[in-house]
N, C-alpha and C. Protein backbone atom coordinates (compact mmCIF):
# COMPACT_ATOMS: atom_id res chain seq x y z
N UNK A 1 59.21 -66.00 -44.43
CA UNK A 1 59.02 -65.63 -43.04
C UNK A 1 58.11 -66.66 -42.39
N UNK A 2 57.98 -66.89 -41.13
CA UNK A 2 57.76 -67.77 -40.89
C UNK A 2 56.71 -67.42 -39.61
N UNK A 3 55.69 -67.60 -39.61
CA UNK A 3 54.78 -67.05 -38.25
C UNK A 3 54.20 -68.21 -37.48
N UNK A 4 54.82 -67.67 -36.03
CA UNK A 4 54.27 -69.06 -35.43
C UNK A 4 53.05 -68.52 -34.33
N UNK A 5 52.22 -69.74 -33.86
CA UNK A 5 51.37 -69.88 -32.92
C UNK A 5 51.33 -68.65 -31.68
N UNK A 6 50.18 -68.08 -31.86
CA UNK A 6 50.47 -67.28 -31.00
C UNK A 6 48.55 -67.65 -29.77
N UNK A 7 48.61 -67.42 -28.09
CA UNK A 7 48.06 -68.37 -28.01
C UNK A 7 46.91 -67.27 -27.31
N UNK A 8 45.43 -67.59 -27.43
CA UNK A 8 44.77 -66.82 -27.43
C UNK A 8 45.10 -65.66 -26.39
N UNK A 9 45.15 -65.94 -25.26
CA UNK A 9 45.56 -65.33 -23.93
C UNK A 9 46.42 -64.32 -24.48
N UNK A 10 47.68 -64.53 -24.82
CA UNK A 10 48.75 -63.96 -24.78
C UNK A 10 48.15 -62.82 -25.89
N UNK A 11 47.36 -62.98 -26.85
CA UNK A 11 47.05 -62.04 -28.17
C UNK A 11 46.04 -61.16 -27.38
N UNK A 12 45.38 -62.13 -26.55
CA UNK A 12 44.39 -61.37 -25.60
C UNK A 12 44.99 -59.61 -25.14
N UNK A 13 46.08 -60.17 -24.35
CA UNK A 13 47.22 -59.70 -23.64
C UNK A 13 47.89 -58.29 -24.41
N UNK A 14 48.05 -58.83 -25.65
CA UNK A 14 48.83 -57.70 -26.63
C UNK A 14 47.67 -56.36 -27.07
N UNK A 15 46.78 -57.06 -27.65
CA UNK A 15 45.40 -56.01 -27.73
C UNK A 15 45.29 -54.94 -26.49
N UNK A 16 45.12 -55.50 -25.62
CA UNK A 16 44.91 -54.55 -24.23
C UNK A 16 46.10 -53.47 -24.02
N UNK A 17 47.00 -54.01 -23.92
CA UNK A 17 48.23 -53.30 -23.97
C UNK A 17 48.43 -52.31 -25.30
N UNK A 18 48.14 -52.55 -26.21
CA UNK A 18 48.03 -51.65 -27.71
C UNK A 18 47.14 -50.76 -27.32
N UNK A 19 45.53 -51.01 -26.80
CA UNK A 19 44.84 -50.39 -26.25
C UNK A 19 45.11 -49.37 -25.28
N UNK A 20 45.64 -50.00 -24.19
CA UNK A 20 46.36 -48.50 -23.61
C UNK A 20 47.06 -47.75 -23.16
N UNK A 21 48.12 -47.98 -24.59
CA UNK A 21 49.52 -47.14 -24.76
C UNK A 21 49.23 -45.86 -24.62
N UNK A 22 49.59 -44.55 -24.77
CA UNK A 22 49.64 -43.93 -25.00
C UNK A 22 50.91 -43.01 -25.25
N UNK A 23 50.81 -42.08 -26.17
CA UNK A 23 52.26 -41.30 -26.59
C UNK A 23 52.42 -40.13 -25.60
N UNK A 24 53.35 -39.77 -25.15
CA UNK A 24 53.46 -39.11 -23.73
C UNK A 24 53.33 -37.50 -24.43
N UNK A 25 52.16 -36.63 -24.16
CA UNK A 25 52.11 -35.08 -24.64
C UNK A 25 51.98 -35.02 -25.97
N UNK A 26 51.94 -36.14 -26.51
CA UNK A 26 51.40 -35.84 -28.20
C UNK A 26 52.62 -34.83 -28.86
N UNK A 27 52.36 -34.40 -30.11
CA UNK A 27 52.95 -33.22 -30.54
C UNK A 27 53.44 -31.93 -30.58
N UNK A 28 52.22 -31.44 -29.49
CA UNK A 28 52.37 -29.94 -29.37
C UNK A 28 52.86 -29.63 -27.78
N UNK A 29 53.51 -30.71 -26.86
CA UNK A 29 53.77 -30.40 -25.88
C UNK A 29 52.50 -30.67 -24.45
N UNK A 30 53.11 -30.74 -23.03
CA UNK A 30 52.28 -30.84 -22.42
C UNK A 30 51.01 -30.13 -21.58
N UNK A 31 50.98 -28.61 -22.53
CA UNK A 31 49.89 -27.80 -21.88
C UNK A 31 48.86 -28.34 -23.12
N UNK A 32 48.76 -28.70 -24.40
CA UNK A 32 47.41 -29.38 -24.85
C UNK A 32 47.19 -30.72 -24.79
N UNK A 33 47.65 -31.48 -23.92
CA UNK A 33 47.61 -32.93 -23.57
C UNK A 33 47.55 -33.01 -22.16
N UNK A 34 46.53 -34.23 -21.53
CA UNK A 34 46.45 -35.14 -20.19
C UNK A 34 48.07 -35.20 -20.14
N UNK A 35 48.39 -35.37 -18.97
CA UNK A 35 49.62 -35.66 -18.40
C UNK A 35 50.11 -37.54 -18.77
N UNK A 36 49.27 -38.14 -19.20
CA UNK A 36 49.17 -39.35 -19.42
C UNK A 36 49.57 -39.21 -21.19
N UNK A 37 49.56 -38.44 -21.65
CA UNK A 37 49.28 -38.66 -23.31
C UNK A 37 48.23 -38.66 -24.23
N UNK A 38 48.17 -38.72 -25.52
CA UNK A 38 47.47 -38.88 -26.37
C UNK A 38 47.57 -40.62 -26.17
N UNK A 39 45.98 -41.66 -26.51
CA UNK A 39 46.32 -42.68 -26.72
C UNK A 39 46.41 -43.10 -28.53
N UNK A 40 47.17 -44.18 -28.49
CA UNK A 40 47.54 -44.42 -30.08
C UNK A 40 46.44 -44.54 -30.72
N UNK A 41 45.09 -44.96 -30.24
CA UNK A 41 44.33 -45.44 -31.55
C UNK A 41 43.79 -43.60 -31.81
N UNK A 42 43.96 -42.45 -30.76
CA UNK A 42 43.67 -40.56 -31.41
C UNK A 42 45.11 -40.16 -31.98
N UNK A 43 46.04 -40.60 -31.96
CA UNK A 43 47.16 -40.16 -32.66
C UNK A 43 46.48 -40.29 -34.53
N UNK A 44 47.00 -38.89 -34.90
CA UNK A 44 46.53 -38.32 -36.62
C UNK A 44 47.43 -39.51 -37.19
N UNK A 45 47.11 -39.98 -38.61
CA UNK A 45 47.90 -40.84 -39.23
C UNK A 45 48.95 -40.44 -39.13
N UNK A 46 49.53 -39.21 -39.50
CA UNK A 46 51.48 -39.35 -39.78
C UNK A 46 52.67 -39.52 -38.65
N UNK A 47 52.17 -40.42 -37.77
CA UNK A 47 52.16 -40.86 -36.28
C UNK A 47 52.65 -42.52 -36.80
């Protein structure tokens, strides 16, 4: 496999965005979740 150059900015870029994904209502639906979601880094491991 072969991994190429990736350039600070752009990794900059990906972090932030990983940062603030979020999964829309989580698991149990949208009366125990923000209307926005759970974000990924509070999602339980089997996620």
């Amino acid at each position: 496999m072969d991994f190429t150059e990736i350039d600070r900015e752009d990794f900059r870029n990906l972090l932030v965005e990983i940062a603030e994904a979020h999964m829309p209502f989580g698991k149990y639906g949208p009366k125990n979740y923000p209307p926005r979601g759970v974000s990924l880094i509070d999602l339980p491991p089997e996620y």
